[in-house]
Protein backbone atom coordinates (compact mmCIF):
# COMPACT_ATOMS: atom_id res chain seq x y z
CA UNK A 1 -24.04 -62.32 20.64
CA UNK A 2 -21.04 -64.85 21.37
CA UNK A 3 -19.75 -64.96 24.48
CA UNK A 4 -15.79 -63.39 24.10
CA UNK A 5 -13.36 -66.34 26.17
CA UNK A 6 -9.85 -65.57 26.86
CA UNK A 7 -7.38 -67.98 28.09
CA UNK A 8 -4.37 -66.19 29.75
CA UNK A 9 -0.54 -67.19 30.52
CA UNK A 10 -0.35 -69.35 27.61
CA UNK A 11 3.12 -70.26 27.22
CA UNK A 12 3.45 -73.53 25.24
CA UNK A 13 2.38 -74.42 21.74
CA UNK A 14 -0.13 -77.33 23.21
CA UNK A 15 -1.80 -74.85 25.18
CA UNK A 16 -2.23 -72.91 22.65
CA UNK A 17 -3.60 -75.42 20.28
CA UNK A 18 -5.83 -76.73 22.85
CA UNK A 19 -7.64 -73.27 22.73
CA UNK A 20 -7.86 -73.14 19.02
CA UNK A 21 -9.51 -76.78 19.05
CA UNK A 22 -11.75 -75.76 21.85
CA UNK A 23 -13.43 -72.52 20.47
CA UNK A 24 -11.57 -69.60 22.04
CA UNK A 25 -11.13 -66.49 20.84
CA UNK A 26 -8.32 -65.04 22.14
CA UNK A 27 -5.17 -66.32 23.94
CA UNK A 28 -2.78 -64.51 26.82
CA UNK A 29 0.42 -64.31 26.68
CA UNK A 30 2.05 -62.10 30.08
CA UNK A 31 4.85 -60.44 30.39
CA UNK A 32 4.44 -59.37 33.85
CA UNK A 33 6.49 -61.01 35.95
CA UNK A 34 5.11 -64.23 36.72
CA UNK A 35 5.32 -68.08 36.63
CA UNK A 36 3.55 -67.82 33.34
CA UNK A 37 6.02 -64.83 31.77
CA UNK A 38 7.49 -65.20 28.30
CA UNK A 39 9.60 -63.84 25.98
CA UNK A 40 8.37 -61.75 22.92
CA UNK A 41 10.08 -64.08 20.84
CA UNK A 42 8.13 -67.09 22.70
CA UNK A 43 4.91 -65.00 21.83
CA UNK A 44 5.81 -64.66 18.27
CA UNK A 45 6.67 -68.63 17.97
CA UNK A 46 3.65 -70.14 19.55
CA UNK A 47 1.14 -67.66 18.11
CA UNK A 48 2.50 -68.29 14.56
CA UNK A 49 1.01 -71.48 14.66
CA UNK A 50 -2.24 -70.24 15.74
CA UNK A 51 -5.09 -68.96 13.08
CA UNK A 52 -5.11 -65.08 12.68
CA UNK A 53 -9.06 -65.65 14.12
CA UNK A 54 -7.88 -66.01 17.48
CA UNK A 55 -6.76 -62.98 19.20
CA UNK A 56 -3.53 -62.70 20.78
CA UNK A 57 -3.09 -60.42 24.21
CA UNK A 58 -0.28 -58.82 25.35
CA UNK A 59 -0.48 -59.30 28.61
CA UNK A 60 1.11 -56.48 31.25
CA UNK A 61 0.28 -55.35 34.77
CA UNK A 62 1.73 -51.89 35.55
CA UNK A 63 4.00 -51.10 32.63
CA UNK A 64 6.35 -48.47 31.29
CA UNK A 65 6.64 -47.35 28.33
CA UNK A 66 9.82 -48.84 28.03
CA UNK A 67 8.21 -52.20 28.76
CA UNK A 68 5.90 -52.04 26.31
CA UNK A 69 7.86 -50.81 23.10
CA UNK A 70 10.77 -53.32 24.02
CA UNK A 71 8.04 -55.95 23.58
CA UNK A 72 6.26 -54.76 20.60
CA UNK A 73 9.97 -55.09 19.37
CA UNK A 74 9.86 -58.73 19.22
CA UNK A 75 5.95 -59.64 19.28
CA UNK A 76 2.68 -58.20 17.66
CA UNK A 77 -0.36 -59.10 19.51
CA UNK A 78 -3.92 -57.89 18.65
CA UNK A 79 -4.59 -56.40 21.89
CA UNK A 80 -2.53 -54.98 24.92
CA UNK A 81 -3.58 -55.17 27.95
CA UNK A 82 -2.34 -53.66 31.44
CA UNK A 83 -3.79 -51.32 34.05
CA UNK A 84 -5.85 -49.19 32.83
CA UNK A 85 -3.91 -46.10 34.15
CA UNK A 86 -0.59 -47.86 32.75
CA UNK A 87 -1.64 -47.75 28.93
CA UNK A 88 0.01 -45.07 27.02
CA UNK A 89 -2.87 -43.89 24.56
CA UNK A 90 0.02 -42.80 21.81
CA UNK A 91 1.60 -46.17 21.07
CA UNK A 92 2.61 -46.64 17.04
CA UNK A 93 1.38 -49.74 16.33
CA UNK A 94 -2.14 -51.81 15.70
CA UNK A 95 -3.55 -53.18 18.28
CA UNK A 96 -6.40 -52.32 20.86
CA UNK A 97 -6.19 -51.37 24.69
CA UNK A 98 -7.59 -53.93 26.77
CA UNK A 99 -7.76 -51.61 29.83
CA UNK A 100 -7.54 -53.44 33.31
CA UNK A 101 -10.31 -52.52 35.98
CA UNK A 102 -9.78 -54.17 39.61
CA UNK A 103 -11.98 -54.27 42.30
CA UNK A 104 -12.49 -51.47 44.84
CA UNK A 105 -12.13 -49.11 41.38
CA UNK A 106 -15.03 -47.46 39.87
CA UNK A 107 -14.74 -48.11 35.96
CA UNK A 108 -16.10 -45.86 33.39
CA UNK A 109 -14.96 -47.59 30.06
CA UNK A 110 -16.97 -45.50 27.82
CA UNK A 111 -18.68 -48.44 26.72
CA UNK A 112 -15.46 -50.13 25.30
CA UNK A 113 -14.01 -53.36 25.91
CA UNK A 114 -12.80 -53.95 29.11
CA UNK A 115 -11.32 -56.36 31.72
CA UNK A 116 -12.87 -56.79 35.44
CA UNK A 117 -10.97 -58.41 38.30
CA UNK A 118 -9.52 -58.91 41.67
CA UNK A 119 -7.02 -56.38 43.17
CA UNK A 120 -4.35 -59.04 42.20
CA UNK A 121 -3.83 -60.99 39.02
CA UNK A 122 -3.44 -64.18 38.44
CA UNK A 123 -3.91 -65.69 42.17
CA UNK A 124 -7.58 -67.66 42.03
CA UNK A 125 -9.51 -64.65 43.78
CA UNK A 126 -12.93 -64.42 42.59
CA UNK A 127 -14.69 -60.36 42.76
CA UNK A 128 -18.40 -59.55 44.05
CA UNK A 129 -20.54 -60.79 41.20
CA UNK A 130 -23.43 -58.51 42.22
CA UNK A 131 -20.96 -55.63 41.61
CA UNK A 132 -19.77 -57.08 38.82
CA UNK A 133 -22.92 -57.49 37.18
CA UNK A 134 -24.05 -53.67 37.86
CA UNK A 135 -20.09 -52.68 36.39
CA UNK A 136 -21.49 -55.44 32.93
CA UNK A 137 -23.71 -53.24 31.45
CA UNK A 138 -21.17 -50.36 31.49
CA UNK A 139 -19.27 -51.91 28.08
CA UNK A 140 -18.27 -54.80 26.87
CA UNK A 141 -16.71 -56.33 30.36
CA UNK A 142 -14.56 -59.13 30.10
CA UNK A 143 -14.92 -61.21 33.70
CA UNK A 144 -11.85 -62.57 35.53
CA UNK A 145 -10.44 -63.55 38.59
CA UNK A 146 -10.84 -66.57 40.40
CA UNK A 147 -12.31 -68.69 37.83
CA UNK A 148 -12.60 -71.90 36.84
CA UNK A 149 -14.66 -74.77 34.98
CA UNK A 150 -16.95 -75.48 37.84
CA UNK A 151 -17.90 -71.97 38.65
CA UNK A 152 -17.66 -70.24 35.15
CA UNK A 153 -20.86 -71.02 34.75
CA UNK A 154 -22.83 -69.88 37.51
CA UNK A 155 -20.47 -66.84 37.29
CA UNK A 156 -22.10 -66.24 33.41
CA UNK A 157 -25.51 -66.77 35.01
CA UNK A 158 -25.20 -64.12 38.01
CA UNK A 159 -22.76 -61.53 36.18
CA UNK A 160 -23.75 -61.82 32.31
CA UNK A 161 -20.50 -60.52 30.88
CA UNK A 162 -19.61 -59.64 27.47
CA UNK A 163 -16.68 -62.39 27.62
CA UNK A 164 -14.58 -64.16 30.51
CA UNK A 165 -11.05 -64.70 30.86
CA UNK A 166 -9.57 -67.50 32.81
CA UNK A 167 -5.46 -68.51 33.59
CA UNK A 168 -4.83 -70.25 36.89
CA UNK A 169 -8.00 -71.97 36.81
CA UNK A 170 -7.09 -73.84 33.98
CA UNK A 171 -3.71 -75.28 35.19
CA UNK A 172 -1.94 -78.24 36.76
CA UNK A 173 0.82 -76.15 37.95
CA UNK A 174 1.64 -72.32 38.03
CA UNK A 175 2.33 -71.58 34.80
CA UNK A 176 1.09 -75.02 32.89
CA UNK A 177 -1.96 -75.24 31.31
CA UNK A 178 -3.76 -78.72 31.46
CA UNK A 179 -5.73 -79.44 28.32
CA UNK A 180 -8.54 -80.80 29.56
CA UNK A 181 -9.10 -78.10 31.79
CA UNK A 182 -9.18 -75.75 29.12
CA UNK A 183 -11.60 -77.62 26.86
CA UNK A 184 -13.91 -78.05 30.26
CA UNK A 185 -13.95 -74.15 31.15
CA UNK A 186 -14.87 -73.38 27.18
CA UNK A 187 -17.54 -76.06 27.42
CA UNK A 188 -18.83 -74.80 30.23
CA UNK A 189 -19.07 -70.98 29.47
CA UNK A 190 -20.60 -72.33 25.93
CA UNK A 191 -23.45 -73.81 27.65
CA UNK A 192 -23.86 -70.76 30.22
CA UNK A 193 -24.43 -68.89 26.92
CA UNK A 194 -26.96 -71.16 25.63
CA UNK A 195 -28.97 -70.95 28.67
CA UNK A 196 -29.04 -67.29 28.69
CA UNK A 197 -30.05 -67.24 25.25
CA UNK A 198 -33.14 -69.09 25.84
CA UNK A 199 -34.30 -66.97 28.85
């Protein structure tokens, strides 16, 4: 199976090109507040010029409702994601959750896709990989937090997630992605996959 990689807080086309080029699957876009917070309309711009192949994620912390529908009004991404007691389960629209598990919390997923982090988003803050691995084999867990394209790697080794999901560990600046960093982290999770294939 391929290993899922999601780069977050995408918020230029380059960026967002860069991942295409590299081999994601599946961009970010937040609309949190944040240095890396767009507009719907932002969204809609910069992931029309990517292929429908690569996901695009909604992006939310602890929404309301209201939060959510205004930004389905201008944007239509693939997946929404948020805390996972902050997604409404009656939406109109179609997409998937992407719940939003942090550490300290117990998840039970029910063997759906998930996301895995620290108590805070989007800070550099890496979680317990030994927990982390136990919490894997719950669903398809989507790693985060703290990582980078020098640890990715050994994080895939010691965790052996269903995907990984990386934002300010691929930037020059809060909020600006650097290229290069982005083709190093998917190069780098692409080889952690190959050597866990052949073990």
């Amino acid at each position: 199976m391929s290993l899922f990689v999601k780069i977050c807080g995408i918020t230029d086309g380059i960026a967002a090109r860069t991942c295409v080029e590299a081999g994601a699957d599946a961009i970010g876009f937040v609309f949190a507040t944040s240095p890396r917070q767009v507009l719907p309309a932002d969204a809609a711009s910069i992931a029309s010029e990517t292929p429908d192949s690569l996901l695009k994620v909604a992006v939310f912390r602890r929404p309301d409702r209201g939060e959510i529908e205004r930004m389905l009004e201008g944007f239509t991404p693939d997946l929404i994601q948020a805390d996972h007691d902050r997604l409404p389960d009656d939406l109109a629209g179609d997409f998937e959750p992407l719940p939003v598990y942090r550490q300290g919390v117990d998840p039970n997923p029910g063997g759906r896709r998930f996301l895995y982090e620290g108590p805070v988003s989007g800070v550099g803050a890496t979680v317990e990989f030994a927990k982390a691995a136990e919490i894997a084999r719950r669903g398809e867990m989507i790693l985060a937090g703290g990582l980078t394209p020098t640890n990715v790697g050994e994080a895939i080794d010691r965790v052996r997630p269903y995907g990984v999901d990386v934002s300010s560990g691929v930037e020059s600046a809060p909020g600006r992605k650097d290229p290069e960093a982005i083709r190093a982290f998917i190069a780098a999770a692409r080889a952690a996959q190959e050597r866990l294939v052949k073990t």
